[in-house]
N, C-alpha and C. Protein backbone atom coordinates (compact mmCIF):
# COMPACT_ATOMS: atom_id res chain seq x y z
N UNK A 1 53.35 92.43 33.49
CA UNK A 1 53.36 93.69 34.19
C UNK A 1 51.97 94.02 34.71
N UNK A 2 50.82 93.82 33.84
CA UNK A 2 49.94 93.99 34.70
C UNK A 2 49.19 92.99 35.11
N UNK A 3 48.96 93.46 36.31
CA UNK A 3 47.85 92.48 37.79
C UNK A 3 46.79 92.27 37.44
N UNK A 4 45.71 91.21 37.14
CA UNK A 4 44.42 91.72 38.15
C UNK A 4 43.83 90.73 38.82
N UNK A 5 44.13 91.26 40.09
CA UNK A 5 43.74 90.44 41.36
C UNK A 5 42.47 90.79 41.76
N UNK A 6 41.94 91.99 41.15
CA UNK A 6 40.26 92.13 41.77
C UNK A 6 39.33 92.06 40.28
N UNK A 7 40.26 91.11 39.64
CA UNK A 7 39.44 90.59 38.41
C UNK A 7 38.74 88.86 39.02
N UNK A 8 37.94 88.19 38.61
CA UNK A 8 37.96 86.98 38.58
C UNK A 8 37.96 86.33 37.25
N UNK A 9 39.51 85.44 36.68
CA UNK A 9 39.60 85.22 35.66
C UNK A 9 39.51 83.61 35.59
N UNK A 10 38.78 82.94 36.59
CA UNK A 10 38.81 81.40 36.79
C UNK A 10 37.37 81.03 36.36
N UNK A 11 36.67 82.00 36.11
CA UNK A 11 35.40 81.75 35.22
C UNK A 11 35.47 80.91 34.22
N UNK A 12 34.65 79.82 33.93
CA UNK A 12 34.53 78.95 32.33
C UNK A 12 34.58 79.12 31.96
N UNK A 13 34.90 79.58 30.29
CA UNK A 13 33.78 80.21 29.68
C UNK A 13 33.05 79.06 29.19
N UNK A 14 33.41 77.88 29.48
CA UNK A 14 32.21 76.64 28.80
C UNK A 14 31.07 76.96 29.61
N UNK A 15 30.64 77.32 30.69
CA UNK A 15 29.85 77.47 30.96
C UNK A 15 28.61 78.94 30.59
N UNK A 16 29.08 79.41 29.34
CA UNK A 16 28.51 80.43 29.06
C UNK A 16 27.63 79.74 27.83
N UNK A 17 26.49 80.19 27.46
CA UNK A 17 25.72 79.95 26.43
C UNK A 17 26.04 80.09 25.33
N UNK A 18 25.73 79.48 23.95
CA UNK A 18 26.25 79.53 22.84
C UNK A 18 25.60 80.86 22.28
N UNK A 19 27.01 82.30 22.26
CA UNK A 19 26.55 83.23 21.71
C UNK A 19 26.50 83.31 20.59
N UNK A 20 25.60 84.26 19.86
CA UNK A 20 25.68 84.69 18.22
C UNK A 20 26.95 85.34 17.92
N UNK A 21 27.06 85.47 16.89
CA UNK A 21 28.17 85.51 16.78
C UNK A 21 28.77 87.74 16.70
N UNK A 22 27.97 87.98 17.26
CA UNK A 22 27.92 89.88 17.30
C UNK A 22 27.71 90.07 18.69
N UNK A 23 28.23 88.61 19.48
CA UNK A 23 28.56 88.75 20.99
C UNK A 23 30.22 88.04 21.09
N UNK A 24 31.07 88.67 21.74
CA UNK A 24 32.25 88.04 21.88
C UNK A 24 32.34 88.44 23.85
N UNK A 25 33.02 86.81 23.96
CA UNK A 25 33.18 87.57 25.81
C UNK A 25 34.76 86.87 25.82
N UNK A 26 35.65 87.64 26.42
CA UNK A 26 37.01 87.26 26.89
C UNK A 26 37.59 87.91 28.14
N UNK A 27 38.90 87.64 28.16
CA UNK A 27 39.52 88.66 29.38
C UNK A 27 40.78 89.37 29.39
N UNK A 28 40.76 89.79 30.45
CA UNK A 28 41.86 90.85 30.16
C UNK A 28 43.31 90.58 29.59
N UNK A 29 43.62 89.02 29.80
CA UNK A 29 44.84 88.51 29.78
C UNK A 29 45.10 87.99 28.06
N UNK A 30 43.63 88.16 27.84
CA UNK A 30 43.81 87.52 26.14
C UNK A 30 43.58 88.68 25.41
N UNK A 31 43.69 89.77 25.97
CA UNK A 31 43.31 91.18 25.05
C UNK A 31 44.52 91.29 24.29
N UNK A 32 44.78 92.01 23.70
CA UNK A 32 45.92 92.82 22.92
C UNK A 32 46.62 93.57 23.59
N UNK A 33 48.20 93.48 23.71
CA UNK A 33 49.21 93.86 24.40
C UNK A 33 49.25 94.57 23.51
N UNK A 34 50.24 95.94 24.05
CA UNK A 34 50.61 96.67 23.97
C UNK A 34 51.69 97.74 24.42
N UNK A 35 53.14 97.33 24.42
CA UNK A 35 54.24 97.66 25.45
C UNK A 35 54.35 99.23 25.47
N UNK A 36 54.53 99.41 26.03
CA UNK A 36 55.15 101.35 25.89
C UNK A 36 56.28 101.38 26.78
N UNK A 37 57.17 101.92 26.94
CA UNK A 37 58.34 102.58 27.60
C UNK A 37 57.54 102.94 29.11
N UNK A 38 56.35 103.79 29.05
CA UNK A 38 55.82 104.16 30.35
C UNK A 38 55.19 102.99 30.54
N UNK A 39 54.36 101.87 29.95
CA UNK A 39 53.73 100.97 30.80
C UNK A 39 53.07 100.27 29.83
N UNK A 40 51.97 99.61 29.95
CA UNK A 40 51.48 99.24 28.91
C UNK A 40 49.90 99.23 28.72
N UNK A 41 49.08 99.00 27.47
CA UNK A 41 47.80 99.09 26.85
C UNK A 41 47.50 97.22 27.07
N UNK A 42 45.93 97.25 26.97
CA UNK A 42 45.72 95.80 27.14
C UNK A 42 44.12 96.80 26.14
N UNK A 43 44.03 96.05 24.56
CA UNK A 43 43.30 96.59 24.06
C UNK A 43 42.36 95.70 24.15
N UNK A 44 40.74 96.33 24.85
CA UNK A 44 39.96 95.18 24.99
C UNK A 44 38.76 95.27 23.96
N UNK A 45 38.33 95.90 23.39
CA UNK A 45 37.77 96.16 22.45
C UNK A 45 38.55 97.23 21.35
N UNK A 46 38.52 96.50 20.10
CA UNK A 46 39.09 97.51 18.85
C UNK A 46 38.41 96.26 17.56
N UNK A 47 39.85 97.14 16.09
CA UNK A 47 39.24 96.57 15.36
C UNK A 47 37.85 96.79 14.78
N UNK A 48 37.02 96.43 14.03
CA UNK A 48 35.80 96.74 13.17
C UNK A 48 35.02 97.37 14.37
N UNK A 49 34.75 97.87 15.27
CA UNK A 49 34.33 98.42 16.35
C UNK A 49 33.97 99.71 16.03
N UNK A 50 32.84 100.75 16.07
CA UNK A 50 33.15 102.12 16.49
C UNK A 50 33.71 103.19 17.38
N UNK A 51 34.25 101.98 18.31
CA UNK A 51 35.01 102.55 19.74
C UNK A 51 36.19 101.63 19.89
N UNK A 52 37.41 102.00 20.70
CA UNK A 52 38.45 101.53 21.22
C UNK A 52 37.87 101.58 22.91
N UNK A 53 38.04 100.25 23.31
CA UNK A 53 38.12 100.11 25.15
C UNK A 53 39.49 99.71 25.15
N UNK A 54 40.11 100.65 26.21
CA UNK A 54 41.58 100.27 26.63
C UNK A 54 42.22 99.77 27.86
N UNK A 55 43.01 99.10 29.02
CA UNK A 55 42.98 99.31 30.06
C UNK A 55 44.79 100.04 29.99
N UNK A 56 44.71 100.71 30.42
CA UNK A 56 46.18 101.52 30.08
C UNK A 56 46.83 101.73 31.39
N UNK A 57 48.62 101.09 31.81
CA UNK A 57 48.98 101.29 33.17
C UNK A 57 50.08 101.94 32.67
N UNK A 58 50.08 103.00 33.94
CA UNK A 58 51.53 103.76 33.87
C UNK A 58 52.62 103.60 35.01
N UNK A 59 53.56 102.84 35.06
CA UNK A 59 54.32 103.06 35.97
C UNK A 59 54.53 103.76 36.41
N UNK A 60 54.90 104.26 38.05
CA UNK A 60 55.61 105.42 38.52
C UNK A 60 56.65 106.09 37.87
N UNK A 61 56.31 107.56 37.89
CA UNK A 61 57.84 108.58 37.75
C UNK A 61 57.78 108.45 36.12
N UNK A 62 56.93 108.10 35.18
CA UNK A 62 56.85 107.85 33.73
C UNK A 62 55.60 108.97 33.17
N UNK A 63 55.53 109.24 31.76
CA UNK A 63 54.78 110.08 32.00
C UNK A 63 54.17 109.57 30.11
N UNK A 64 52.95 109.91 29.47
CA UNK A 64 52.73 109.68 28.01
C UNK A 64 53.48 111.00 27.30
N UNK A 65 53.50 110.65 26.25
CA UNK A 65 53.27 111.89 25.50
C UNK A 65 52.73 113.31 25.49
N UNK A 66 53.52 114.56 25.39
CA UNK A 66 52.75 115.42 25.12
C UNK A 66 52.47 115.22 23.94
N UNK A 67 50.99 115.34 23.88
CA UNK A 67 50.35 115.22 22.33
C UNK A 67 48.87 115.96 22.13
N UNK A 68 48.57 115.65 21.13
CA UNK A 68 47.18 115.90 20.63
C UNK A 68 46.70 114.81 19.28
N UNK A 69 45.38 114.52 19.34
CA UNK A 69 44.80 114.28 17.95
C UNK A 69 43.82 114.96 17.38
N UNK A 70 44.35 114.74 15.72
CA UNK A 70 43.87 115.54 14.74
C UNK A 70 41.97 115.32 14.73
N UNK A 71 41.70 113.71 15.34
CA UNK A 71 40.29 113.39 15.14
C UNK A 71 39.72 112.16 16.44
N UNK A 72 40.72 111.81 17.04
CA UNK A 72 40.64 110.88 17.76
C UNK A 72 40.04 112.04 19.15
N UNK A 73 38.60 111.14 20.24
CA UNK A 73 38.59 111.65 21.27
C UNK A 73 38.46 110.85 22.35
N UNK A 74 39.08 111.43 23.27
CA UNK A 74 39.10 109.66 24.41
C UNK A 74 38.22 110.44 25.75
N UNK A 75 37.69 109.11 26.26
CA UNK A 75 37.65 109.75 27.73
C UNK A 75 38.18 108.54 28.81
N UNK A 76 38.82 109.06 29.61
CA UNK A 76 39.63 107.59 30.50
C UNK A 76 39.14 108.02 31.75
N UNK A 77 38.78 106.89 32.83
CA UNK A 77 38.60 107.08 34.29
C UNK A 77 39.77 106.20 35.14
N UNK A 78 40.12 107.14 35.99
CA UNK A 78 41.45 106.78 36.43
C UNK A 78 40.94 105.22 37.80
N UNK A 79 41.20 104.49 37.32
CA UNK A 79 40.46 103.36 38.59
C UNK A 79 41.55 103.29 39.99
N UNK A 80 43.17 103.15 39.73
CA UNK A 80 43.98 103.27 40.90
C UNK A 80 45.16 104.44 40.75
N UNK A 81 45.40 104.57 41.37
CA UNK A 81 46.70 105.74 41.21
C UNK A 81 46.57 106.99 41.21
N UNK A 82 47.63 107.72 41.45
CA UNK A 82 47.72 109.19 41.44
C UNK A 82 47.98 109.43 40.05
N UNK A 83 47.75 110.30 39.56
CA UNK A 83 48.67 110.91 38.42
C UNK A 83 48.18 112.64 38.01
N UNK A 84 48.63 113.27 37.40
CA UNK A 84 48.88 114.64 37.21
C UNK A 84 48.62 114.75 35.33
N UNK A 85 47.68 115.02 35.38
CA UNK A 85 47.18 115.90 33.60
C UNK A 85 47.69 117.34 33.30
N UNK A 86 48.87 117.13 32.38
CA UNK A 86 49.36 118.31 32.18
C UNK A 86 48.18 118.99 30.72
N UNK A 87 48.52 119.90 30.17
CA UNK A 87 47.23 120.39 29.28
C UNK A 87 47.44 121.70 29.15
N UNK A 88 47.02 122.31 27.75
CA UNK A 88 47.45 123.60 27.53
C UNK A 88 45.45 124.35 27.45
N UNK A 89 45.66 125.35 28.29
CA UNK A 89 44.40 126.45 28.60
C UNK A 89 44.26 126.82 27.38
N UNK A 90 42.66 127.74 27.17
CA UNK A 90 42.49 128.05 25.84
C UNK A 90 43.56 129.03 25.39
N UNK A 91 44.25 129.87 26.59
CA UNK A 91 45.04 131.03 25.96
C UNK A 91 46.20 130.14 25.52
N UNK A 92 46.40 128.77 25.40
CA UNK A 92 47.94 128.07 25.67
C UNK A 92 49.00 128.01 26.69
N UNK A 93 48.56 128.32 27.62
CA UNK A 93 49.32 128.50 28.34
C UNK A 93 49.14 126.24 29.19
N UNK A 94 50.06 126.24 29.83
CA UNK A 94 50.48 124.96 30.36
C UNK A 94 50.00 124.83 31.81
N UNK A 95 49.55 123.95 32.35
CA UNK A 95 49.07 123.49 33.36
C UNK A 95 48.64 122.38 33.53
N UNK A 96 48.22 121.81 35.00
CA UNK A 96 47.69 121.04 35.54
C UNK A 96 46.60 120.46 36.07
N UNK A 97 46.76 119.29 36.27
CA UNK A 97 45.23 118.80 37.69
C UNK A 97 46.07 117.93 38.22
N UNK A 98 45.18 117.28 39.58
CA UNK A 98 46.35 116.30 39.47
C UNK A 98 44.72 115.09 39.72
N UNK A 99 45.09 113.87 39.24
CA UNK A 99 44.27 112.96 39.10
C UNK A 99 44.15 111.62 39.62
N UNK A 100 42.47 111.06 40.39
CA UNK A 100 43.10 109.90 41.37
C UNK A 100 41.30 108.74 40.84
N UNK A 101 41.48 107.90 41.71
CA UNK A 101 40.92 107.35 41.53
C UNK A 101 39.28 107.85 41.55
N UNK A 102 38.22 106.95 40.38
CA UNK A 102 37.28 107.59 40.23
C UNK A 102 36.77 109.26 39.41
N UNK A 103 38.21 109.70 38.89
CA UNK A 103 38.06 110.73 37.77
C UNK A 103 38.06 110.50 36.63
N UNK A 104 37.30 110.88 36.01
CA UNK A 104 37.05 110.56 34.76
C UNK A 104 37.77 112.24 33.58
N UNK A 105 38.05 112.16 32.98
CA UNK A 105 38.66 113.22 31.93
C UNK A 105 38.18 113.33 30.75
N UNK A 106 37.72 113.83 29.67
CA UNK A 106 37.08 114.08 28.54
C UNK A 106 37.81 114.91 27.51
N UNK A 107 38.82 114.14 26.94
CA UNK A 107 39.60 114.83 25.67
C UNK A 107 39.17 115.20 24.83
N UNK A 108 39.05 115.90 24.10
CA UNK A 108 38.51 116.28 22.65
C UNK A 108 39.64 116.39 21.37
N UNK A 109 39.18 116.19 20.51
CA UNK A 109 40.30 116.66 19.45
C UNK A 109 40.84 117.88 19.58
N UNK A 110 42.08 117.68 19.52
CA UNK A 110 42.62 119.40 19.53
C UNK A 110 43.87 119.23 20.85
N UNK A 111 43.01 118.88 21.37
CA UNK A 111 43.57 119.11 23.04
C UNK A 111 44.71 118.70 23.07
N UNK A 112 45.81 119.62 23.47
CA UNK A 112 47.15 118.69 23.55
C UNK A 112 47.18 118.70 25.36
N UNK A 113 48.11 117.36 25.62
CA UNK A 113 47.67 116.92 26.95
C UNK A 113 49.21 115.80 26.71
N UNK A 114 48.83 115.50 28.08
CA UNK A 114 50.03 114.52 28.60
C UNK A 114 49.42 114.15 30.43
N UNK A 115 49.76 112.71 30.61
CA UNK A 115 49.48 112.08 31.86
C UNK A 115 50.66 111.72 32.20
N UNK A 116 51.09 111.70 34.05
CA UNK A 116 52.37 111.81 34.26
C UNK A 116 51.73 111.43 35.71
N UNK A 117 52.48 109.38 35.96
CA UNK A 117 52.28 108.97 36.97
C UNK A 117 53.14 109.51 37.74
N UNK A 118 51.99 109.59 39.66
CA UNK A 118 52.76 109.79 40.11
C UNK A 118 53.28 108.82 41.04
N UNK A 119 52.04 108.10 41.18
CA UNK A 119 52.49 106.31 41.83
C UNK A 119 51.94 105.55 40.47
N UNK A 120 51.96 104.55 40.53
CA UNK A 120 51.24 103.61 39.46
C UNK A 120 49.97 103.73 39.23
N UNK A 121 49.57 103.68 37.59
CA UNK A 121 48.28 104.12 37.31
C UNK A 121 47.34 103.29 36.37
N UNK A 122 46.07 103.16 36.81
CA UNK A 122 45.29 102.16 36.20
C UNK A 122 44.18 102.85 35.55
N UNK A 123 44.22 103.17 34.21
CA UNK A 123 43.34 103.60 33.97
C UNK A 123 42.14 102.78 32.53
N UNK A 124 40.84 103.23 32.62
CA UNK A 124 40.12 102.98 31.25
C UNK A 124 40.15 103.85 30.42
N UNK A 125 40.13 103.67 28.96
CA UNK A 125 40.19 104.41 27.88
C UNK A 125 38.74 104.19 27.44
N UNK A 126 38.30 104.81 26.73
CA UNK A 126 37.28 104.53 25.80
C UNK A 126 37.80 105.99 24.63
N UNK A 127 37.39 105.05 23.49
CA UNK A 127 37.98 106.36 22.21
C UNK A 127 37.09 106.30 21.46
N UNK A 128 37.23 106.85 19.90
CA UNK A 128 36.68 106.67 18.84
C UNK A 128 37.89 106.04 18.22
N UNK A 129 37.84 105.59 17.20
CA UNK A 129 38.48 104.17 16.72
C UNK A 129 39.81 104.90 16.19
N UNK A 130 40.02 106.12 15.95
CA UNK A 130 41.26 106.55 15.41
C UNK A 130 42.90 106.01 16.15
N UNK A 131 43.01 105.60 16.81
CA UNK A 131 43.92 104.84 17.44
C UNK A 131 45.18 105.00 17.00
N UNK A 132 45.65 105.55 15.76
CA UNK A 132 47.18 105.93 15.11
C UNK A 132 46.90 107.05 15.22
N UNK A 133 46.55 108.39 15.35
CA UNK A 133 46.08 109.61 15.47
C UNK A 133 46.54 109.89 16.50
N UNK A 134 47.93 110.04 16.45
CA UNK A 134 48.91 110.65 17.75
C UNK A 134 49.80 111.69 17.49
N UNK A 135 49.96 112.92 17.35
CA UNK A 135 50.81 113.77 17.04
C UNK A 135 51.54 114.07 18.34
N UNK A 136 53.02 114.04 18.88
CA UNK A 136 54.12 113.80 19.59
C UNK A 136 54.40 115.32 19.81
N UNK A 137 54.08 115.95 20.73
CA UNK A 137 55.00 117.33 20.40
C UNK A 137 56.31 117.40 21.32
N UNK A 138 55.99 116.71 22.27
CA UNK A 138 57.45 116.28 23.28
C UNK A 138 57.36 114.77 23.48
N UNK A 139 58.10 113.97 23.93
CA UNK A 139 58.03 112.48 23.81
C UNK A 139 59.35 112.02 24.56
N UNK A 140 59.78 111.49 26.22
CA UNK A 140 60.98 111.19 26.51
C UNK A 140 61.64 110.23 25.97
N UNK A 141 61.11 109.50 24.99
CA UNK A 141 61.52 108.57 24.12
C UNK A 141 62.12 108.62 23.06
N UNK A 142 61.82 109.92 22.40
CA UNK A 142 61.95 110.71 21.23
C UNK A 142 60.68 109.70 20.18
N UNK A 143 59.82 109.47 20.32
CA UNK A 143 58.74 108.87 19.48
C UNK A 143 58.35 109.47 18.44
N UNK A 144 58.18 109.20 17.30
CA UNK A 144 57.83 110.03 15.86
C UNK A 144 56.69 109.85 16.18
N UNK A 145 55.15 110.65 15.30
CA UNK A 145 53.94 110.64 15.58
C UNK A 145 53.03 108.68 15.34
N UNK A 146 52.09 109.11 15.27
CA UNK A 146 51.65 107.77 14.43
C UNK A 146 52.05 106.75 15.69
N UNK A 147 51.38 105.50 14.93
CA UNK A 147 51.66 104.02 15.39
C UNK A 147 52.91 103.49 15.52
N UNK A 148 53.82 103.36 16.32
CA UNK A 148 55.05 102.43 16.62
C UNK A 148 54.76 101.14 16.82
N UNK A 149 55.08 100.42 15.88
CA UNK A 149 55.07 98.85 15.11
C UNK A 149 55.64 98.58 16.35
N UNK A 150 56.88 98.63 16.88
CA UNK A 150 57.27 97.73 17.16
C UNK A 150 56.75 97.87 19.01
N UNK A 151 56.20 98.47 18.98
CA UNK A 151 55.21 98.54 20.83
C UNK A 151 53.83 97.29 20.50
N UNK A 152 53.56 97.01 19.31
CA UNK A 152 52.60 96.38 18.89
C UNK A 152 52.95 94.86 19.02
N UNK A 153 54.09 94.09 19.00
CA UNK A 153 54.79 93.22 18.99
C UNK A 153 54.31 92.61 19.90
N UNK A 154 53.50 91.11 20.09
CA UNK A 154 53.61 90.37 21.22
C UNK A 154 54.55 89.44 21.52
N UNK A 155 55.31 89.14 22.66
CA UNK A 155 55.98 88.27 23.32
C UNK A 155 55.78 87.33 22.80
């Protein structure tokens, strides 16, 4: 499902120098899958890490979770696509932006939020490592909070 054609993945890597070993280099295609109902995660950095790097696509007309985390904070820059950040104001009340390429967003804990493609969407994640730290308050899937094992599953 996902492309990348304005990647170059025909690079060697034999031709890279023998790194130490607190250097790792790979690509997008050997990252960590990640299926979702709306699209999918390609986890490129995690694990013993202090940060999660993500590349996260949303199909059209699909939307994440309304959610929040208890400790987890992300910030994602949207690289292709339209999409629309729903999000509750300090009074709670519900609203919008709508979001395109070259925006960047800054979640904080707390924040309940939801992204809702409106053509196909390519975005970066960067987090703090909490990564199961998903509380669901609406979900078209009906998704319980937490990590779903079986989105984790590779082909």
């Amino acid at each position: 499902m996902f492309s990348t054609p304005d990647f170059d993945s025909t690079v060697e890597h034999r031709t890279l120098p023998d790194l130490p070993r607190d250097i790792s280099v790979t690509s997008i295609e050997a990252a960590k899958k990640v299926s979702k109902q709306w699209g999918e995660e390609r986890w490129l950095v995690h694990g013993d890490a202090p940060f999660v790097m993500k590349i996260i696509h949303l199909k059209a007309g699909t939307r994440t979770s309304l959610q929040f985390h208890r400790y987890k904070e992300e910030a994602n820059l949207v690289v292709s696509g339209r999409a629309r950040l729903h999000f509750r104001s300090g009074e709670g009340r519900g609203e919008t932006c709508e979001l395109g390429p070259g925006v960047v967003i800054h979640i904080g804990s707390g924040a309940v939020h939801r992204v809702e493609a409106l053509t196909d969407v390519t975005m970066i994640e960067v987090s703090t490592p909490e990564v199961d730290d998903v509380v669901r308050l609406s979900d078209d899937w009906n998704r319980p909070d937490g990590r779903i094992d079986s989105e984790h599953l590779q082909p």
